[in-house]
N, C-alpha and C. Protein backbone atom coordinates (compact mmCIF):
# COMPACT_ATOMS: atom_id res chain seq x y z
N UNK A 1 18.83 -14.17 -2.81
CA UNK A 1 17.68 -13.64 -3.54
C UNK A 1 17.56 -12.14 -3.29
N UNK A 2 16.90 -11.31 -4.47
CA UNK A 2 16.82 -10.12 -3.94
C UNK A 2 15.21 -10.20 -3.57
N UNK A 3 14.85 -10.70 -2.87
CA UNK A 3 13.22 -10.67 -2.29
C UNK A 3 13.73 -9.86 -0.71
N UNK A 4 12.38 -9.14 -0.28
CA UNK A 4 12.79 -8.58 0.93
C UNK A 4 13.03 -9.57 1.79
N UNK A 5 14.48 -8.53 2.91
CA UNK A 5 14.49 -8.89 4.15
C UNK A 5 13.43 -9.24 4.95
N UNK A 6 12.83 -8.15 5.22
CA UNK A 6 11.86 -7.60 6.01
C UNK A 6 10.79 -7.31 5.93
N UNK A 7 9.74 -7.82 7.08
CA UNK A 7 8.28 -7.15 6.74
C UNK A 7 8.53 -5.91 6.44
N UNK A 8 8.82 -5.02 6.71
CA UNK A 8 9.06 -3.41 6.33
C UNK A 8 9.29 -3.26 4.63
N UNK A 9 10.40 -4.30 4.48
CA UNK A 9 10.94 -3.82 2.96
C UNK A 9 9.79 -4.36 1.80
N UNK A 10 9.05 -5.39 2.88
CA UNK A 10 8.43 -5.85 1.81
C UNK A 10 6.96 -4.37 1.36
N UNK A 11 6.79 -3.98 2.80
CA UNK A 11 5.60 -3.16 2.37
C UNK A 11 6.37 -1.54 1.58
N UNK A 12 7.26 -1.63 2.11
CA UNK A 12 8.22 -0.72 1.22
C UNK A 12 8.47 -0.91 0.03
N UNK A 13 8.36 -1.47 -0.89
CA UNK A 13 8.14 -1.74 -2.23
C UNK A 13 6.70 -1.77 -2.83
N UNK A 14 5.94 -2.04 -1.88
CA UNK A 14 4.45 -1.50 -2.63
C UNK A 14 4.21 -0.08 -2.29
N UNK A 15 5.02 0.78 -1.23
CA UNK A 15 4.75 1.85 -1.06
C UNK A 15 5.50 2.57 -2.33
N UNK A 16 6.86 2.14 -2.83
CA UNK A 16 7.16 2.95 -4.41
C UNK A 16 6.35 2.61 -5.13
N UNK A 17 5.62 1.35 -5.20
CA UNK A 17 5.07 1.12 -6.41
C UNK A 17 3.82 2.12 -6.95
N UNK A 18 3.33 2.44 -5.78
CA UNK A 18 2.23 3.53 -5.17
C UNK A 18 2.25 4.51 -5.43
N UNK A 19 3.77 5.27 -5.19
CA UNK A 19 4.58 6.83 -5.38
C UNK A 19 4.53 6.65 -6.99
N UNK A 20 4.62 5.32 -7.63
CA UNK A 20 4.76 5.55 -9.03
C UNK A 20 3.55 6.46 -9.89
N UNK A 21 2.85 6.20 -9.24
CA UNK A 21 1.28 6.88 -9.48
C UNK A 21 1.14 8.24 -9.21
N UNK A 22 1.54 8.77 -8.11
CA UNK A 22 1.19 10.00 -7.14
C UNK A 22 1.19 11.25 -7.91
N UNK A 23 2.01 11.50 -8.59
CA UNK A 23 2.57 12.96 -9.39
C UNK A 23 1.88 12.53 -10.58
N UNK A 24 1.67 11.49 -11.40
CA UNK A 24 0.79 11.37 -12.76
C UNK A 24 -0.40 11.95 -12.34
N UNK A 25 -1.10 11.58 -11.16
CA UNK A 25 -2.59 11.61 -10.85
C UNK A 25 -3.19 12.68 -10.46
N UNK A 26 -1.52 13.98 -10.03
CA UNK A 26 -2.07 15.11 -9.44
C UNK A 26 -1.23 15.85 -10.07
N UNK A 27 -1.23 15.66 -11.57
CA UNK A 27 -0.86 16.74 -12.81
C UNK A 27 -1.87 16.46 -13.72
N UNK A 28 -2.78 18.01 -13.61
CA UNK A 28 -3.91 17.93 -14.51
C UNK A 28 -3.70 18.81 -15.44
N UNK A 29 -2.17 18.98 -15.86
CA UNK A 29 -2.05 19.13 -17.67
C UNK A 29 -2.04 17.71 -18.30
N UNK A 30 -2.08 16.74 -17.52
CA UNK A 30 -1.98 15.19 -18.18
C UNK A 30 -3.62 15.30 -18.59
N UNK A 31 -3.77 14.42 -19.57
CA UNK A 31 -5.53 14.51 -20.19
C UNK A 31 -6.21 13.27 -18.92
N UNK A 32 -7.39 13.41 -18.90
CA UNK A 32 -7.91 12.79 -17.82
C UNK A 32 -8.11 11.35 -18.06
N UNK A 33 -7.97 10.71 -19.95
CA UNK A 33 -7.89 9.52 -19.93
C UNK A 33 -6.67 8.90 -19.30
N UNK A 34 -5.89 9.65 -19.43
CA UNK A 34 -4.33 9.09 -18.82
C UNK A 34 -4.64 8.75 -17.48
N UNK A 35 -4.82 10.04 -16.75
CA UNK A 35 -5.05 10.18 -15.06
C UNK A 35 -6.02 8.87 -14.97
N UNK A 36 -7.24 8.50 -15.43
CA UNK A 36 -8.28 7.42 -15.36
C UNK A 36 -7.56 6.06 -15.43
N UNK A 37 -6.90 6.17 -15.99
CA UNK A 37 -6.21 4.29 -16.70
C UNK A 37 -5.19 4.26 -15.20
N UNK A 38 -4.09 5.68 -15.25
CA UNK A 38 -3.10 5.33 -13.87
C UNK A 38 -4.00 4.91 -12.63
N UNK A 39 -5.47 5.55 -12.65
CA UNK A 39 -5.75 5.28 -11.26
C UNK A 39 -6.32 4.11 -10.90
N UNK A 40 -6.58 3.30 -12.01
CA UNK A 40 -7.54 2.18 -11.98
C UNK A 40 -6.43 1.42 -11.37
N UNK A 41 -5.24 1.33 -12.07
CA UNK A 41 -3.89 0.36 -11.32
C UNK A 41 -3.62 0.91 -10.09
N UNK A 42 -3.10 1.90 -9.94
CA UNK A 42 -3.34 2.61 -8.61
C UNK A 42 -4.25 2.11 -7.47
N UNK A 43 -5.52 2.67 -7.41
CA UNK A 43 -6.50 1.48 -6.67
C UNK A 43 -6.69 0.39 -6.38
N UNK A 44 -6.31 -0.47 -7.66
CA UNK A 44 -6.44 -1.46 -7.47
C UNK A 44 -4.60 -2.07 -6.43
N UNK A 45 -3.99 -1.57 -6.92
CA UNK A 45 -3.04 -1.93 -5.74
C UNK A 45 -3.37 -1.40 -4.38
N UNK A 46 -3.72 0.08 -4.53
CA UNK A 46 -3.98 0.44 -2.73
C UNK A 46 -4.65 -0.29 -2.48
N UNK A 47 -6.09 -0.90 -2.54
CA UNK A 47 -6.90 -1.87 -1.56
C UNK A 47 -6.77 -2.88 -1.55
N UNK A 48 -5.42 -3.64 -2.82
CA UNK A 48 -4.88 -5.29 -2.45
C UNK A 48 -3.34 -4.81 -1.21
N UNK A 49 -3.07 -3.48 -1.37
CA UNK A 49 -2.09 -3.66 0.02
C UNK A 49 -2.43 -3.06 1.30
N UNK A 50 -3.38 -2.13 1.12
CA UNK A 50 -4.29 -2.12 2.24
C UNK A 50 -4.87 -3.35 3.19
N UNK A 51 -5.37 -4.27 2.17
CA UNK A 51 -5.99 -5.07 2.92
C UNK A 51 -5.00 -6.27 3.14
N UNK A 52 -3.85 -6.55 2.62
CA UNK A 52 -2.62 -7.36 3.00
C UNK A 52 -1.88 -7.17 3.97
N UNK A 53 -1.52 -5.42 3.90
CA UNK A 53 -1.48 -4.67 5.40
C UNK A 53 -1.89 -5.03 6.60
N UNK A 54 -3.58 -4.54 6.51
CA UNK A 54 -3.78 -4.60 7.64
C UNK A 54 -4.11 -6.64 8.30
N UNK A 55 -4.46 -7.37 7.45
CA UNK A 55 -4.03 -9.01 7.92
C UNK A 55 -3.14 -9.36 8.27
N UNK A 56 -1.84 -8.35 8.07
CA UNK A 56 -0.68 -9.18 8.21
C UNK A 56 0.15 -8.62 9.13
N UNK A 57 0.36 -7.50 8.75
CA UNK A 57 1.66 -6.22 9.59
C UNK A 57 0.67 -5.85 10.22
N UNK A 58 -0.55 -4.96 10.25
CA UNK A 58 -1.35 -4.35 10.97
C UNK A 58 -1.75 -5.45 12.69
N UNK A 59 -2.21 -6.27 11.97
CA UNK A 59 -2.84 -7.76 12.91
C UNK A 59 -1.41 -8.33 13.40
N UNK A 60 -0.63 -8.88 13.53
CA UNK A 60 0.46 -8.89 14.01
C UNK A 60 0.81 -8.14 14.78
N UNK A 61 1.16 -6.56 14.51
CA UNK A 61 1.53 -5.42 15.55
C UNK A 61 0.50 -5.14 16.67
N UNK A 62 -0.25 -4.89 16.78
CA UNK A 62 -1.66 -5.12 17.54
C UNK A 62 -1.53 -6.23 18.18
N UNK A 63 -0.81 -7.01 18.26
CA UNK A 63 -0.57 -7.80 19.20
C UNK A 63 0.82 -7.45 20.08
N UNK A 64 1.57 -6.87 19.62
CA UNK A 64 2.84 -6.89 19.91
C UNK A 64 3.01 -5.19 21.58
N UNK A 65 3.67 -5.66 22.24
CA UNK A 65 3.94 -4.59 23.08
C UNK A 65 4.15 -2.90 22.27
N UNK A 66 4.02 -2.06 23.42
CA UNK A 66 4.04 -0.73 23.34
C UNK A 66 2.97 -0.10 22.62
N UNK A 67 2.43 1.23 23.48
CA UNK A 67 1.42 1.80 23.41
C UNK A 67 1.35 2.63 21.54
N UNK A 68 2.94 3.13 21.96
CA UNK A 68 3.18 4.21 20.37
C UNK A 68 2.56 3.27 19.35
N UNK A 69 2.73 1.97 19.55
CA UNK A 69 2.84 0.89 18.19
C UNK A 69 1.38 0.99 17.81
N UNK A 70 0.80 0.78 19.18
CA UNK A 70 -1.26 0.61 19.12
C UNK A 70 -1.86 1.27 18.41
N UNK A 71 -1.25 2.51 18.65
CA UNK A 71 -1.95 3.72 18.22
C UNK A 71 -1.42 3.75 16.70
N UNK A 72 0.18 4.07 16.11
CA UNK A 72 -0.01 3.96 15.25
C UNK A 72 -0.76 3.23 14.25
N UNK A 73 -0.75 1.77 14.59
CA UNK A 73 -1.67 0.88 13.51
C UNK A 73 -3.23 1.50 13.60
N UNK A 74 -3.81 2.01 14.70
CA UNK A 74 -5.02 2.30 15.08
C UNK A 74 -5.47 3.11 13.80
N UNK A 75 -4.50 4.02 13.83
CA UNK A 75 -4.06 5.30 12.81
C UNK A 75 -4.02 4.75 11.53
N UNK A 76 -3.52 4.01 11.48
CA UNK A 76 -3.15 2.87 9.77
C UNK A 76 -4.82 2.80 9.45
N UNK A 77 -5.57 1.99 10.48
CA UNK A 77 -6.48 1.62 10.36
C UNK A 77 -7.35 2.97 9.88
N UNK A 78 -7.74 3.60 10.25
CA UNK A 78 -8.61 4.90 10.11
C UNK A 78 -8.36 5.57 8.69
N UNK A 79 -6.86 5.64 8.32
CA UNK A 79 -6.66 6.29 7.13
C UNK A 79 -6.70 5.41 5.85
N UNK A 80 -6.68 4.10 6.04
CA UNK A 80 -7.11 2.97 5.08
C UNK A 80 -8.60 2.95 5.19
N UNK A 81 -9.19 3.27 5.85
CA UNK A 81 -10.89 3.17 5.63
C UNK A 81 -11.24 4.87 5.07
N UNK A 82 -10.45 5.82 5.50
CA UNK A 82 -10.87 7.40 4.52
C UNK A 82 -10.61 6.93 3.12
N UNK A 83 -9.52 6.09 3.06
CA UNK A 83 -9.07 6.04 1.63
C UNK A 83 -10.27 5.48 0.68
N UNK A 84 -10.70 4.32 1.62
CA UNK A 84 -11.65 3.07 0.35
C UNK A 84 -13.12 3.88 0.68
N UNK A 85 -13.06 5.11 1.34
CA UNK A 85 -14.39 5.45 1.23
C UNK A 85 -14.60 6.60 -0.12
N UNK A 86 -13.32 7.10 0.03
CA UNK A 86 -13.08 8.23 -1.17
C UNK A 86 -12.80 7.40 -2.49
N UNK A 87 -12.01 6.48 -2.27
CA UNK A 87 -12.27 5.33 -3.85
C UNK A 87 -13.50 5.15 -4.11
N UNK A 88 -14.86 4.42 -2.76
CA UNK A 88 -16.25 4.40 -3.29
C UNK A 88 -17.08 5.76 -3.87
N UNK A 89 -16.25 6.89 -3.45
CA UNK A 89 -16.87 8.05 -3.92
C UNK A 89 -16.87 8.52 -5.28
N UNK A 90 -15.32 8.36 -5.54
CA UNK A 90 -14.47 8.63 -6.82
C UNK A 90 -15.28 7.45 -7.45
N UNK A 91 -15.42 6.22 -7.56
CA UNK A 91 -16.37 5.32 -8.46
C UNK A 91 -17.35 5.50 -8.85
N UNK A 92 -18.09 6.78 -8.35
CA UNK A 92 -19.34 6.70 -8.23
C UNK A 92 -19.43 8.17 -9.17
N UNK A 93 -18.21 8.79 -9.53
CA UNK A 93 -18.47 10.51 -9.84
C UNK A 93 -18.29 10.32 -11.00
N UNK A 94 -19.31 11.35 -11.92
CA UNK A 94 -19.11 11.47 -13.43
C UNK A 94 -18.33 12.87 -13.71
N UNK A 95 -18.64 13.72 -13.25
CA UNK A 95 -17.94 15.40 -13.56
C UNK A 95 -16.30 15.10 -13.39
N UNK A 96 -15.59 15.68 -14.80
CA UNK A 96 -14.46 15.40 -14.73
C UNK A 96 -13.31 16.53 -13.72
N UNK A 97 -14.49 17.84 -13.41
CA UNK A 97 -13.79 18.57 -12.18
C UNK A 97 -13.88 18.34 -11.00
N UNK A 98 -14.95 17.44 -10.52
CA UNK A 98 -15.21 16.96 -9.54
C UNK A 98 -14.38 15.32 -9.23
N UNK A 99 -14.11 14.48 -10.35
CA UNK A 99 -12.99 13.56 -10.31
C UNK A 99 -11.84 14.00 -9.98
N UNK A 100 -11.20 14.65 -10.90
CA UNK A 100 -9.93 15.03 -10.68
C UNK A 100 -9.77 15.44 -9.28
N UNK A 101 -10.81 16.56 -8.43
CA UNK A 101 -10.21 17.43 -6.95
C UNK A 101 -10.37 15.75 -6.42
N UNK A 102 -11.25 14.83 -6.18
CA UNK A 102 -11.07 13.79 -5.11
C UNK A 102 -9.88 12.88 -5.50
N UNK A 103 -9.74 12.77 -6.82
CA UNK A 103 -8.44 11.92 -7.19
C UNK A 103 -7.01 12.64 -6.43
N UNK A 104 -6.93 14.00 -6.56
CA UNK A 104 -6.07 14.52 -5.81
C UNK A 104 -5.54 14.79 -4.49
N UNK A 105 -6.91 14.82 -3.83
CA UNK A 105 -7.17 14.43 -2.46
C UNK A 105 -6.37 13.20 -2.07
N UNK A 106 -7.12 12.05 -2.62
CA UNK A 106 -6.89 10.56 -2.23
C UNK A 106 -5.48 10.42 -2.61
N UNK A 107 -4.65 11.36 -3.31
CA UNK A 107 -3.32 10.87 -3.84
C UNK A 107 -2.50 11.70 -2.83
N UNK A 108 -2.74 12.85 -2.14
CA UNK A 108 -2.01 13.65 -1.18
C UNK A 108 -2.60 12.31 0.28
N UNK A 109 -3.44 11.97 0.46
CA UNK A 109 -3.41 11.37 1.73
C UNK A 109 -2.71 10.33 1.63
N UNK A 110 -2.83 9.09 0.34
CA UNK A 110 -1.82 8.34 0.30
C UNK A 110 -0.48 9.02 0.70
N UNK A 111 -0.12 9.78 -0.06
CA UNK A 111 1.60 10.40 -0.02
C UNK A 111 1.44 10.13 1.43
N UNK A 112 0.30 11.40 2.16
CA UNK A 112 1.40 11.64 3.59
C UNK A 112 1.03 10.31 4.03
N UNK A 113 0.25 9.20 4.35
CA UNK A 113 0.03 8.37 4.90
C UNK A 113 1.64 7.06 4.51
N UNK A 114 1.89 7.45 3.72
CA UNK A 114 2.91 6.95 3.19
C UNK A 114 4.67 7.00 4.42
N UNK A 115 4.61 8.24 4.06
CA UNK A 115 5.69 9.03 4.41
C UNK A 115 5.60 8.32 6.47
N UNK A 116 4.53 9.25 6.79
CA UNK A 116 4.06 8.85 8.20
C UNK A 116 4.18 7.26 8.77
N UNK A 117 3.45 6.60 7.76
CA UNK A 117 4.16 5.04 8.33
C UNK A 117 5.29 4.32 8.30
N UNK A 118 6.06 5.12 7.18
CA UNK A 118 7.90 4.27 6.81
C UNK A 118 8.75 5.18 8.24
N UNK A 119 8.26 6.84 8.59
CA UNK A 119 9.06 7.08 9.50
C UNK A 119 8.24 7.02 11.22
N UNK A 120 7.51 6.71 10.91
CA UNK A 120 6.69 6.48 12.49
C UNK A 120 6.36 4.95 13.03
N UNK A 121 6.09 4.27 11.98
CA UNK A 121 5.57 3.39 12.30
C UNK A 121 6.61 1.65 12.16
N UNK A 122 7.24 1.95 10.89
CA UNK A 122 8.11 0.88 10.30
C UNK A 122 9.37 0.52 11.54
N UNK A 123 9.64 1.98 12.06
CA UNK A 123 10.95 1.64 13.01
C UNK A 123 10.20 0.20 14.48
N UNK A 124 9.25 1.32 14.45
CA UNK A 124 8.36 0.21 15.73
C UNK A 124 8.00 -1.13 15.38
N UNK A 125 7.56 -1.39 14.27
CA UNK A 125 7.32 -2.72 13.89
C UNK A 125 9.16 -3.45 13.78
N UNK A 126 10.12 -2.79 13.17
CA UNK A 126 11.41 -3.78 13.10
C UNK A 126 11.97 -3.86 14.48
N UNK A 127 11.46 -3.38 15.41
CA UNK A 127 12.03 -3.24 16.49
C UNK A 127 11.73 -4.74 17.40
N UNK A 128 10.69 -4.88 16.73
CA UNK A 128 9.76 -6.34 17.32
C UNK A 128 9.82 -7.08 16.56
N UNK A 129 10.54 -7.51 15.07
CA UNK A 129 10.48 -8.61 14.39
C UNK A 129 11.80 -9.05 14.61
N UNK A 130 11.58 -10.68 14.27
CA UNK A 130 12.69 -11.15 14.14
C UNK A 130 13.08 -12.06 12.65
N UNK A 131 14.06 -12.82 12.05
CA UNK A 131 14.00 -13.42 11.21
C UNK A 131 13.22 -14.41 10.66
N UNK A 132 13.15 -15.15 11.69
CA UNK A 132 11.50 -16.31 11.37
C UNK A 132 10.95 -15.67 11.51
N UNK A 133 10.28 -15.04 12.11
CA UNK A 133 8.79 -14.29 12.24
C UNK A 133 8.59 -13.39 10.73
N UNK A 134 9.55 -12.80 10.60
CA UNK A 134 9.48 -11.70 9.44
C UNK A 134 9.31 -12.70 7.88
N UNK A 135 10.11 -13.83 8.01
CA UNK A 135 9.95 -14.88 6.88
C UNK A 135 8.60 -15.15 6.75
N UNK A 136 8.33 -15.60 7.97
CA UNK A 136 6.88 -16.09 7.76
C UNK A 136 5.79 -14.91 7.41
N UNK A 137 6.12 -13.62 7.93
CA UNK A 137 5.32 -12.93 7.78
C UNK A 137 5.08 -12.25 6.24
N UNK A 138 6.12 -12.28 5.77
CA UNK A 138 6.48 -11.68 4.56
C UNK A 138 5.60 -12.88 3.30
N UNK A 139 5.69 -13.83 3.58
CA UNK A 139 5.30 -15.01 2.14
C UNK A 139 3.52 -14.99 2.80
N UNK A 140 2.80 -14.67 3.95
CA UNK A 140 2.05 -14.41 4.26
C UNK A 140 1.45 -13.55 3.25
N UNK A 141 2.17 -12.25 3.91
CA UNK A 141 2.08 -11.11 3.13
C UNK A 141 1.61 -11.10 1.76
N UNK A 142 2.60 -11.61 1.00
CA UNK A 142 3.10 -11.58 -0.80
C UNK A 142 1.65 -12.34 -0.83
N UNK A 143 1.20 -14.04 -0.27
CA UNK A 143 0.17 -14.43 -0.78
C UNK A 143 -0.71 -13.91 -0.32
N UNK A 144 -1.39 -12.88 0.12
CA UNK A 144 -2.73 -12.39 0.52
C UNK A 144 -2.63 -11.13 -0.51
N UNK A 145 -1.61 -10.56 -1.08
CA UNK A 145 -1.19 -9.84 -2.30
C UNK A 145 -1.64 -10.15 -3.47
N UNK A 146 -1.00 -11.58 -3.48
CA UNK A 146 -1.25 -12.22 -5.12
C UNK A 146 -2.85 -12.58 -5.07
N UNK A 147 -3.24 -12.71 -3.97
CA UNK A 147 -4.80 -13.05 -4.36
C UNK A 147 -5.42 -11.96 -4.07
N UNK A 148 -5.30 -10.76 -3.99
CA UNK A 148 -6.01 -9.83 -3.94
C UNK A 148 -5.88 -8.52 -5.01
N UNK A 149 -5.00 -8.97 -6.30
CA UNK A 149 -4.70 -7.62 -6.77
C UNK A 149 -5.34 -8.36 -7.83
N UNK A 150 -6.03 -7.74 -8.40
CA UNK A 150 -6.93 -8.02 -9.87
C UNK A 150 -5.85 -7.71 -10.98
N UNK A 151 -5.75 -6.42 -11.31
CA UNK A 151 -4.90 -5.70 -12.42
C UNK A 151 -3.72 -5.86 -12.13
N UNK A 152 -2.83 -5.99 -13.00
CA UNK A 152 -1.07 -6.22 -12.49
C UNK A 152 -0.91 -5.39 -14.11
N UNK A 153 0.19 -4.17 -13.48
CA UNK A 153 1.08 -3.64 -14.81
C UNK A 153 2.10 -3.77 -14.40
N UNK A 154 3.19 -3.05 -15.13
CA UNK A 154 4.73 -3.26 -14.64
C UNK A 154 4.90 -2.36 -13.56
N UNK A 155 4.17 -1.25 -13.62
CA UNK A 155 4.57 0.01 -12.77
C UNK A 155 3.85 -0.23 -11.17
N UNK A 156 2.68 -1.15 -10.87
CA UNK A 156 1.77 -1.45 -9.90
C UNK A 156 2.08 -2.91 -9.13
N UNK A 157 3.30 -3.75 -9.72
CA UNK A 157 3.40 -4.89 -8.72
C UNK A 157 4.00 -4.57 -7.38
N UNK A 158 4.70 -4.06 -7.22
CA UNK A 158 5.25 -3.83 -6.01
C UNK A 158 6.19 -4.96 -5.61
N UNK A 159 5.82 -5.30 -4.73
CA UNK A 159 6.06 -6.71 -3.79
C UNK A 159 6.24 -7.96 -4.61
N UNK A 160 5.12 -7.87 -5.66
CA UNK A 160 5.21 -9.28 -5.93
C UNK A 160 5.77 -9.10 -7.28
N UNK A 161 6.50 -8.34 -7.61
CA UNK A 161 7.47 -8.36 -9.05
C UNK A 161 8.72 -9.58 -8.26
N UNK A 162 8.79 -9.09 -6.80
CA UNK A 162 9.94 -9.83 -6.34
C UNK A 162 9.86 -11.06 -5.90
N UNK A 163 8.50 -11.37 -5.71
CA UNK A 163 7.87 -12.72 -5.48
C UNK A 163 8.16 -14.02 -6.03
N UNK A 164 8.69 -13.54 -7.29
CA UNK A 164 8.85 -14.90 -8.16
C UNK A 164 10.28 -15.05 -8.58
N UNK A 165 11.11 -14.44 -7.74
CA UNK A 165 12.66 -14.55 -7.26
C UNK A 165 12.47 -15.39 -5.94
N UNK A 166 11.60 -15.01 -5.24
CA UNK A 166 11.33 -15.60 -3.83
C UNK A 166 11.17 -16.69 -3.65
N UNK A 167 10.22 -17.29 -5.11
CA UNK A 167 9.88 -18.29 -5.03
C UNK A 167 10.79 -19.26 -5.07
N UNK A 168 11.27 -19.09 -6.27
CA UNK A 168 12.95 -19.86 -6.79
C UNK A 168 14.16 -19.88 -6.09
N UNK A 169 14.22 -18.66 -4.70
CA UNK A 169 15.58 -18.80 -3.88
C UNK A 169 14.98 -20.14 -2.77
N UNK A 170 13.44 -20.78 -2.53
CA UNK A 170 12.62 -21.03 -1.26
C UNK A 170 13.28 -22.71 -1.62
């Protein structure tokens, strides 16, 4: 099957799915209905893998030895709650100059928050998984995904485009 190996690969595919967004949302020669429609999918994937994240890979690692690991998830944790506080903000704003600077914001912290966990954090978590564990963790994963993402486009599944290969190799 091509479904992920790895807890890693699996959150690594919602992290492109994510990047698919990033540069639409923080080019404001694009008209702002465009930027509005990308971000609604956008969001709505960050806080169904945010919160799949942190139940699954986050809660898992936090259990697991070494201090670097603690802290990073600690870190996961903190920058997933700036995020859904600036989404409640951005929900709440009508001025389309005042949308756009927080939409841009929230799309540069994704990036680096992005970047920061595939090279800081991902090595530490594969370092501690193993094949059962990562199996189990991964279909974990995908279903706390599928029940948490409202909107599904082609460009916003991530993870679970591969899910239903997963299903059929199981």
């Amino acid at each position: 099957s091509s479904g992920p190996r790895q807890l890693t690969d699996a959150l690594k595919l919602d992290h492109d799915a994510l990047r698919n967004y990033i540069s639409l949302l923080k080019d404001t020669e694009k008209p702002i209905s465009q930027r509005k429609s990308a971000y609604r999918s956008f969001a709505n994937l960050l806080k169904s893998h945010s919160t799949a994240e942190e139940q699954v890979a986050y809660q898992s690692a936090s259990t697991w030895s070494g201090r670097k690991l603690k802290i990073k998830v600690a870190e996961g944790y903190v920058e997933h709650q700036v995020c859904n506080d600036l989404m409640a903000r951005i929900a709440r704003v009508r001025d389309p100059l005042n949308w756009t600077a927080q939409v841009n914001v929230l799309a540069e912290l994704v990036e680096h928050h992005l970047k920061e966990e595939e090279k800081e954090m991902f090595p530490l978590i594969r370092s501690h998984s193993s094949k059962t564990s990562d199996e189990k963790l991964i279909a974990l994963y995908i279903a706390k995904r599928s029940q948490t993402q409202r909107i599904k486009s082609e460009k916003n599944m991530g993870v679970l485009a591969k899910s239903d290969q997963l299903k059929s190799a199981q």
